[in-house]
N, C-alpha and C. Protein backbone atom coordinates (compact mmCIF):
# COMPACT_ATOMS: atom_id res chain seq x y z
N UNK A 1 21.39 -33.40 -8.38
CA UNK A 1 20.72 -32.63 -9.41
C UNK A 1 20.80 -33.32 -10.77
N UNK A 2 21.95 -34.20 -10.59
CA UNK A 2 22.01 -34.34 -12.18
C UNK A 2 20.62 -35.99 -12.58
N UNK A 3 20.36 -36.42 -11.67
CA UNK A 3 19.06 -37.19 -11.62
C UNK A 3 17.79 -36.18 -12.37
N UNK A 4 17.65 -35.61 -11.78
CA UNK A 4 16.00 -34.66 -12.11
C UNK A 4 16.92 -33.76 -13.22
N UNK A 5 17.67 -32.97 -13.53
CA UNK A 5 18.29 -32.35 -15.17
C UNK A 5 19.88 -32.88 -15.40
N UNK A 6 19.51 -33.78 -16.26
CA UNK A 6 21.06 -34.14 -16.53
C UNK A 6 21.72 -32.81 -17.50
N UNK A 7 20.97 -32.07 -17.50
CA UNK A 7 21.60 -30.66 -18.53
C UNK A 7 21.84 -29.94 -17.14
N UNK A 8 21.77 -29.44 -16.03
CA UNK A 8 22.34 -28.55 -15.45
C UNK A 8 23.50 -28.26 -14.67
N UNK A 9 23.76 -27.25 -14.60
CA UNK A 9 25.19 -26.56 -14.87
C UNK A 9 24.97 -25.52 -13.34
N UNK A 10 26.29 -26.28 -12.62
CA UNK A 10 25.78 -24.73 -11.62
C UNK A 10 26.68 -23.58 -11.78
N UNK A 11 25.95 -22.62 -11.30
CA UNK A 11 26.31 -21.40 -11.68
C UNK A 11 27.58 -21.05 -10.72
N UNK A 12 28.69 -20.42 -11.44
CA UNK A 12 29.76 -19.88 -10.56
C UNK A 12 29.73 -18.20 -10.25
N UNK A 13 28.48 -17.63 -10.85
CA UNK A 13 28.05 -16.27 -10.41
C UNK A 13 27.64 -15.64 -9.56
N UNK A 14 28.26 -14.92 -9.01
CA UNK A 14 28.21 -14.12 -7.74
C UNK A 14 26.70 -13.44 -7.44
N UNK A 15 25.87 -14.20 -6.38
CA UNK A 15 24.36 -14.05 -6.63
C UNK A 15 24.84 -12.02 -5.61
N UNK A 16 23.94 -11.25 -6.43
CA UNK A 16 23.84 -9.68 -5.76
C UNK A 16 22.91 -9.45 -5.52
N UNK A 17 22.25 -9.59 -4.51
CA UNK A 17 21.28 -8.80 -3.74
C UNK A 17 21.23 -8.08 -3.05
N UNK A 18 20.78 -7.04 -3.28
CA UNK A 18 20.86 -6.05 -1.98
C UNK A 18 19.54 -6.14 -1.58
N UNK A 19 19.53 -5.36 0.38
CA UNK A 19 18.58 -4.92 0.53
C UNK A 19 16.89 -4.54 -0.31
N UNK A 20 17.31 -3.77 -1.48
CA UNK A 20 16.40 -3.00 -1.81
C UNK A 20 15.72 -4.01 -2.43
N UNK A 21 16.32 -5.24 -2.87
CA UNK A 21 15.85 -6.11 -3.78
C UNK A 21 14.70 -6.93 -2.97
N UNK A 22 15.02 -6.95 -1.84
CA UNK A 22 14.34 -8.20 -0.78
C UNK A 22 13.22 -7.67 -0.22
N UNK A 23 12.18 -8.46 -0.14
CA UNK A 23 10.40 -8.74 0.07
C UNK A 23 10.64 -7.71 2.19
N UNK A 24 11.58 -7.86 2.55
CA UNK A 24 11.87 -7.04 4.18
C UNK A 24 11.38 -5.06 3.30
N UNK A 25 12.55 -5.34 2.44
CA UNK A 25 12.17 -3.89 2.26
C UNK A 25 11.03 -3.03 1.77
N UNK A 26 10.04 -4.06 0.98
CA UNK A 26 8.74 -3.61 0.59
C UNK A 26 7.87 -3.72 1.49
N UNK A 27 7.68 -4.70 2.67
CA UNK A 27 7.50 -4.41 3.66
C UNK A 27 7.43 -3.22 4.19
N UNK A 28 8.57 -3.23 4.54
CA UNK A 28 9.13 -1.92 5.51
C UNK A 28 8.44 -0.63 4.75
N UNK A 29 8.46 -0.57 3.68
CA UNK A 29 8.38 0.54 2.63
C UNK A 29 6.98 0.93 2.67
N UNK A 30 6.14 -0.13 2.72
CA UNK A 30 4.42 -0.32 2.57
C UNK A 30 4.23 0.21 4.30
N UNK A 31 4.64 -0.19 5.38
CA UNK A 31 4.12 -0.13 6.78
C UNK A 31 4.57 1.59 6.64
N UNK A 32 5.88 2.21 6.15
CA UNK A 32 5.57 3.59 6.31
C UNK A 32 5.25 4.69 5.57
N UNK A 33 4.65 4.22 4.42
CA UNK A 33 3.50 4.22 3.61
C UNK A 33 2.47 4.78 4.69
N UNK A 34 2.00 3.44 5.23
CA UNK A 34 1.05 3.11 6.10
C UNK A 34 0.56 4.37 7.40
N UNK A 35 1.64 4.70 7.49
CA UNK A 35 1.76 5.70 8.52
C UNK A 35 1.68 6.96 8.64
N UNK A 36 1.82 7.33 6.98
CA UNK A 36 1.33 8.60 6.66
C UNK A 36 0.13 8.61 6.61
N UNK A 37 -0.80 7.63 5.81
CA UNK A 37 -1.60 7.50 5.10
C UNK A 37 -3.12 7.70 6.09
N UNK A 38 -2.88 6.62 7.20
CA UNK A 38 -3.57 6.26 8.10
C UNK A 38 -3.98 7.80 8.28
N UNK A 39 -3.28 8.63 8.95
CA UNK A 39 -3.73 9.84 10.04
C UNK A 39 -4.19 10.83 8.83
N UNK A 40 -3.64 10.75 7.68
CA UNK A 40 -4.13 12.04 6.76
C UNK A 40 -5.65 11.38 6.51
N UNK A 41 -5.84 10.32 6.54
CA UNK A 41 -7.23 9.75 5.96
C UNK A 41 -8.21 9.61 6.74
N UNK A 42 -7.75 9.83 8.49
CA UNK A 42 -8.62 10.11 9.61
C UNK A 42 -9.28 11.61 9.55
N UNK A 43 -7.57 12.72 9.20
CA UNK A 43 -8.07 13.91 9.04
C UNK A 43 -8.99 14.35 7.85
N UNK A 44 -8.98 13.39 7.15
CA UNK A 44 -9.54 13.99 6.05
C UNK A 44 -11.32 13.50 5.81
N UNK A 45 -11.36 12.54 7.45
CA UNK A 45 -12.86 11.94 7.48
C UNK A 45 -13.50 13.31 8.40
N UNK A 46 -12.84 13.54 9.03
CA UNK A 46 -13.40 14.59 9.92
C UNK A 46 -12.93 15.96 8.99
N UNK A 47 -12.59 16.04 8.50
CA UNK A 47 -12.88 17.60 7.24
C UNK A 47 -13.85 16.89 6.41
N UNK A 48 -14.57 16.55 6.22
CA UNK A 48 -15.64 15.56 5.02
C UNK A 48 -16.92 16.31 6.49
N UNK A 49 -16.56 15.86 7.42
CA UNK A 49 -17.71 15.49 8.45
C UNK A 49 -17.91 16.85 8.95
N UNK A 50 -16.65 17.71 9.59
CA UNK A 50 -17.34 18.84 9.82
C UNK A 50 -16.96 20.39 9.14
N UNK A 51 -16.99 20.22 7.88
CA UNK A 51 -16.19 21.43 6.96
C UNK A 51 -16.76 21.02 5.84
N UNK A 52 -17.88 20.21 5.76
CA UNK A 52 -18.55 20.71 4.23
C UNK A 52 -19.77 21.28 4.44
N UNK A 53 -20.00 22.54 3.84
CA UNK A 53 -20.79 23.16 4.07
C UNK A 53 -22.01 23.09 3.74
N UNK A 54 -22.98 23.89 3.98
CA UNK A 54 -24.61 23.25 4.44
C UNK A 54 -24.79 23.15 2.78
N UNK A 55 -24.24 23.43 2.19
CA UNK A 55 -24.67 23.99 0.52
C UNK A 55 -24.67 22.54 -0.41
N UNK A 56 -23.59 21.74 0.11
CA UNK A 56 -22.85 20.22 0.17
C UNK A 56 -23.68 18.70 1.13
N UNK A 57 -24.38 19.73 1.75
CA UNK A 57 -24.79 18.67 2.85
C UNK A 57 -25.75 17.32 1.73
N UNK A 58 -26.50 17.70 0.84
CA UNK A 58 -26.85 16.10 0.33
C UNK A 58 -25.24 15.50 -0.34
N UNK A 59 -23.96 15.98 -0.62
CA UNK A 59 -22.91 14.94 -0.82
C UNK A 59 -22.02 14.39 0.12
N UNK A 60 -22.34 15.04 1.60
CA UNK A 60 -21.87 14.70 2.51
C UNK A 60 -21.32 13.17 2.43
N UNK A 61 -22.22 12.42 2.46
CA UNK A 61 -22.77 11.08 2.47
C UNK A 61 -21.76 10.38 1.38
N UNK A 62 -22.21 10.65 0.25
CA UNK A 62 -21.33 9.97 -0.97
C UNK A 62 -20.05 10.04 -0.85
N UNK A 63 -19.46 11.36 -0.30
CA UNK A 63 -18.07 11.74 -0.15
C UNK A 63 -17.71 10.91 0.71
N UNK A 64 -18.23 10.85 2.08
CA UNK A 64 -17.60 9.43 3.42
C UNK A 64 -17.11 8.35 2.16
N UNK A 65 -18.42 7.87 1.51
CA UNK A 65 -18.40 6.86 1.20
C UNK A 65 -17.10 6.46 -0.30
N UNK A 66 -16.93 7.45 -0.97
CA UNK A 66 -16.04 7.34 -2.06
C UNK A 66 -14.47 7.71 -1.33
N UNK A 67 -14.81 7.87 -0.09
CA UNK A 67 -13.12 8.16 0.67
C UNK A 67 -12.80 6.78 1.43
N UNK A 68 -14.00 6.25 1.87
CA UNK A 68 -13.58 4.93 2.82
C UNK A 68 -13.16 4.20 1.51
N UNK A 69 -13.92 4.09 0.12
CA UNK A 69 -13.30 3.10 -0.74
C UNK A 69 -11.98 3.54 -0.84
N UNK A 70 -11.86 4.74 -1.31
CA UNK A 70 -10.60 4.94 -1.68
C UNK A 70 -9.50 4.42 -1.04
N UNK A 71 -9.90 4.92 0.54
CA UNK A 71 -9.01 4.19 1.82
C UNK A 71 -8.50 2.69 2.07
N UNK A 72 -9.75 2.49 2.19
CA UNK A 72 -9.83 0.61 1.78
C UNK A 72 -8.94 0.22 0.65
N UNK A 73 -8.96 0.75 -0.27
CA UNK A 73 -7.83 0.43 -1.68
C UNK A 73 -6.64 0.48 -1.30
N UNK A 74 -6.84 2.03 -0.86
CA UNK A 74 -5.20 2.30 -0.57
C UNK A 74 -4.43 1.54 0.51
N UNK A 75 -5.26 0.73 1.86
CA UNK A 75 -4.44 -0.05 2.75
C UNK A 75 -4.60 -1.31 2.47
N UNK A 76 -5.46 -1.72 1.22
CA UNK A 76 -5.02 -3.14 1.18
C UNK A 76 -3.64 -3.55 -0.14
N UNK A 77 -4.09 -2.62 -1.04
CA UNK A 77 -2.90 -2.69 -2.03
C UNK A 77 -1.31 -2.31 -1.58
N UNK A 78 -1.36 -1.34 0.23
CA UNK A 78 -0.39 -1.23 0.29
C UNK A 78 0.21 -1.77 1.55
């Protein structure tokens, strides 16, 4: 090391990581995320599809469509 920084110094500090800190746990955290998300957003295509009423029927359409974005957002950001 002392080739590439003749200034560095290694550290005698006790590196602390836990779990919570590490890229496993956001993972983990996002997949059961994932698992809620998935089935409430199935149920909530089929309440869009057969529970809006005839009164609604021209937003039928827009609604699918502003829920799949939403969906789409929500499983790629998470």
């Amino acid at each position: 090391m002392d080739i590439y920084w003749p200034d560095y110094v290694e550290s005698s500090c006790r590196r602390n990581h836990t779990y919570f800190d590490s890229s496993d746990f956001m993972i983990t955290a996002y997949h059961c995320t994932a698992l809620f998300t998935i089935p409430l957003s199935i149920f909530t295509f089929m309440t869009i599809i057969r529970v809006t009423p005839r009164k609604m029927k021209n937003m039928k359409i827009p609604l699918l469509i502003v829920h799949a974005w939403g969906t789409n957002l929500d499983l790629l950001l998470s």
